[in-house]
Protein backbone atom coordinates (compact mmCIF):
# COMPACT_ATOMS: atom_id res chain seq x y z
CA UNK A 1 0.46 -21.06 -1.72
CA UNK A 2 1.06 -17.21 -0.97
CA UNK A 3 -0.75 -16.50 -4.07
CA UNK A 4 -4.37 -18.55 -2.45
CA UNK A 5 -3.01 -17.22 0.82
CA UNK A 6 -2.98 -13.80 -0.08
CA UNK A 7 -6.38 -13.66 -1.70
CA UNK A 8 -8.07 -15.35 1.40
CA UNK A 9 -6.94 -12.84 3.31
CA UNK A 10 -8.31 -9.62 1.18
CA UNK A 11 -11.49 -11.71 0.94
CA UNK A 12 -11.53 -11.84 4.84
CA UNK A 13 -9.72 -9.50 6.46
CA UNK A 14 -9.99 -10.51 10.35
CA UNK A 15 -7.02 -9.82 12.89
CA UNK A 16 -5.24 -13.16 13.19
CA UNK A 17 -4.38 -14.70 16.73
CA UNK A 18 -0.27 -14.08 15.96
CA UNK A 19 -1.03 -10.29 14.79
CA UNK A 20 -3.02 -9.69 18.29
CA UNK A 21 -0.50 -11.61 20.24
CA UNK A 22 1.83 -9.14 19.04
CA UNK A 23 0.30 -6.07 19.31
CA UNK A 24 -0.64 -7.13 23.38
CA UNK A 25 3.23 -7.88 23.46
CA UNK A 26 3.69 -4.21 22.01
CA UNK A 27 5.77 -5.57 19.24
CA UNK A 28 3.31 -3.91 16.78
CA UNK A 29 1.96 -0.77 17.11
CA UNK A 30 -1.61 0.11 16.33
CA UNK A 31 -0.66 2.04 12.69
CA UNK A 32 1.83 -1.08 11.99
CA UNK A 33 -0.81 -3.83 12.21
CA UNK A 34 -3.34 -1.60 10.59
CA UNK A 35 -0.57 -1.62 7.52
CA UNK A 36 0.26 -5.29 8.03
CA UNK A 37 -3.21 -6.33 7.88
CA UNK A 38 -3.89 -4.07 4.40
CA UNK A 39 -0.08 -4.76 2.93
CA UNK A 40 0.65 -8.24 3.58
CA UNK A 41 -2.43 -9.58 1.67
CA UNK A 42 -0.82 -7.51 -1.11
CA UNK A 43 2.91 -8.53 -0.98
CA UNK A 44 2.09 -12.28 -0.82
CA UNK A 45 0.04 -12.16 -3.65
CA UNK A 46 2.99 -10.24 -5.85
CA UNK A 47 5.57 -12.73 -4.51
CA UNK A 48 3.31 -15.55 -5.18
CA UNK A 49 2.54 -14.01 -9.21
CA UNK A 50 6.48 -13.15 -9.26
CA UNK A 51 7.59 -16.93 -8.33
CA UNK A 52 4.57 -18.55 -10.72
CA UNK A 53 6.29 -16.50 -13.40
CA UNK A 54 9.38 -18.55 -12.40
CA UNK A 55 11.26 -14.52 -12.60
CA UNK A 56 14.33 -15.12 -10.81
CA UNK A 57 13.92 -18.47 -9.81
CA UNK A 58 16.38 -19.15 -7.38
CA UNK A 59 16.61 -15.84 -6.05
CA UNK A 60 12.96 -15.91 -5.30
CA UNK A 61 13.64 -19.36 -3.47
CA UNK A 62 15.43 -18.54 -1.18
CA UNK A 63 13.85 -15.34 -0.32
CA UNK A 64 10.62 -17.65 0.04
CA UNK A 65 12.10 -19.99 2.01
CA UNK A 66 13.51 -17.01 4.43
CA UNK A 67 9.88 -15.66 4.54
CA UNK A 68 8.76 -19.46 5.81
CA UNK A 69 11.52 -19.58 8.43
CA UNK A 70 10.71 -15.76 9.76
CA UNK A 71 7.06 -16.74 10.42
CA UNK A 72 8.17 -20.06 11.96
CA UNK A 73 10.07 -17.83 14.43
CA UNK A 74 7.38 -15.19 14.85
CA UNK A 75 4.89 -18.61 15.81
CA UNK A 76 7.76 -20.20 18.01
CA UNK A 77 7.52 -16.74 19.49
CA UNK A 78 4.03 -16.10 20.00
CA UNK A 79 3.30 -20.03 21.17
CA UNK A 80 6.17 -19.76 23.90
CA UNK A 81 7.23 -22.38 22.74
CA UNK A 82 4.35 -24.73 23.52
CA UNK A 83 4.36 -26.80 20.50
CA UNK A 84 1.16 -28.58 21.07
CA UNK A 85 -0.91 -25.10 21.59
CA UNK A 86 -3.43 -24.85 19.02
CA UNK A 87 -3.12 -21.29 17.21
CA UNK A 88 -4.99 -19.54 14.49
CA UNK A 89 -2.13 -18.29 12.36
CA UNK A 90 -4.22 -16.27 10.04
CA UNK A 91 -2.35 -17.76 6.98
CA UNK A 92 -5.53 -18.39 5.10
CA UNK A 93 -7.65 -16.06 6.62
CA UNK A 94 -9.29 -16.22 8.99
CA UNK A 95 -10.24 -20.36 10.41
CA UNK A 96 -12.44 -21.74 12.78
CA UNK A 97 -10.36 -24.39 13.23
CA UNK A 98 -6.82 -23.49 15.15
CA UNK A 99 -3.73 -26.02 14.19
CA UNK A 100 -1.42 -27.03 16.60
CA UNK A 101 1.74 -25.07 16.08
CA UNK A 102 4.03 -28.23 15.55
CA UNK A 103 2.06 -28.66 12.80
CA UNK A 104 2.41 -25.32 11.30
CA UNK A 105 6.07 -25.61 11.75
CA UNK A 106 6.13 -28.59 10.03
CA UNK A 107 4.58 -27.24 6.74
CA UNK A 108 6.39 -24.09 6.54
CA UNK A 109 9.69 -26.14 7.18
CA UNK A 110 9.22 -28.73 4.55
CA UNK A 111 8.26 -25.97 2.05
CA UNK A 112 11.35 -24.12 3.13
CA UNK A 113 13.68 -27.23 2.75
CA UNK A 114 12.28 -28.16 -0.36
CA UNK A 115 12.84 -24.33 -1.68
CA UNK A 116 16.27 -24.37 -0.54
CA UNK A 117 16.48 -27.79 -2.37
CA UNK A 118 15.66 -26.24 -5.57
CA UNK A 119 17.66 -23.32 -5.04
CA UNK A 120 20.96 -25.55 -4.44
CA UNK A 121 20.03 -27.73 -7.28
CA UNK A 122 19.34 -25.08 -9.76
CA UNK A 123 22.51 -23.46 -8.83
CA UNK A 124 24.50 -26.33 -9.09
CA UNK A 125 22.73 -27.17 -12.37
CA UNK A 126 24.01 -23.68 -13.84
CA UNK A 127 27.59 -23.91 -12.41
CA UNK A 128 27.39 -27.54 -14.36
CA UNK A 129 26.59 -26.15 -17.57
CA UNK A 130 29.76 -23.28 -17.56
CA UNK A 131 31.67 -26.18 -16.76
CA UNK A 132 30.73 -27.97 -19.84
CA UNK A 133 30.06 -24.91 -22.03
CA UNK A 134 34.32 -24.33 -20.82
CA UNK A 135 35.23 -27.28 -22.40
């Protein structure tokens, strides 16, 4: 998903509704959006190669699943809280169509769960096999 997100966003690189929220709130700056919106199509597409590769698989689960829950925050944030407030979140570009943000929470929570899911089991999994391998 960061890997299709990531290349939608080099292919249209348009200043999403969250990123001007937060530069009106001064939260970013002028130079720090102008190197979020070049960086961050870059970085999700490296994560999104680096977890495909299945490199560090549970390490790079839960550091997904902490990216999800950060931009559920920063959308809680920008939304005030108004969960039925359609938003443009930018996540694939740029989109006519703006989502409600209970729904975008909903996606990026269920990925996150289901990350941390993996994570647990694959680490449990591991811990399984020393047990047996002790034996």
């Amino acid at each position: 998903m960061l890997l299709t997100a990531g290349l939608l966003k080099l292919y249209d690189q348009n200043i999403s509704e969250i990123m001007q929220i937060l530069f009106d709130r001064g939260i970013l700056f002028l130079q720090m959006l102008i190197f979020t919106l070049k960086a961050l199509p870059i970085i999700e597409i490296c994560i999104g190669i680096i977890a495909l590769s299945r490199w560090q698989s549970k390490i790079m689960a839960l550091l997904l699943s902490s990216i999800y829950i950060f931009f559920s925050a920063v959308i809680v944030y920008v939304s005030d809280g108004y969960l039925m407030q359609p938003i443009d979140c930018g996540c694939f570009g740029h989109d006519d169509y703006e989502w409600p943000v209970y729904l975008l929470l909903l996606r990026n929570m269920v990925i996150a769960v289901l990350l941390i899911i993996y994570s647990i089991k694959a680490f449990l999994e591991k811990k399984l096999m020393v047990l047996q391998s002790c034996r």
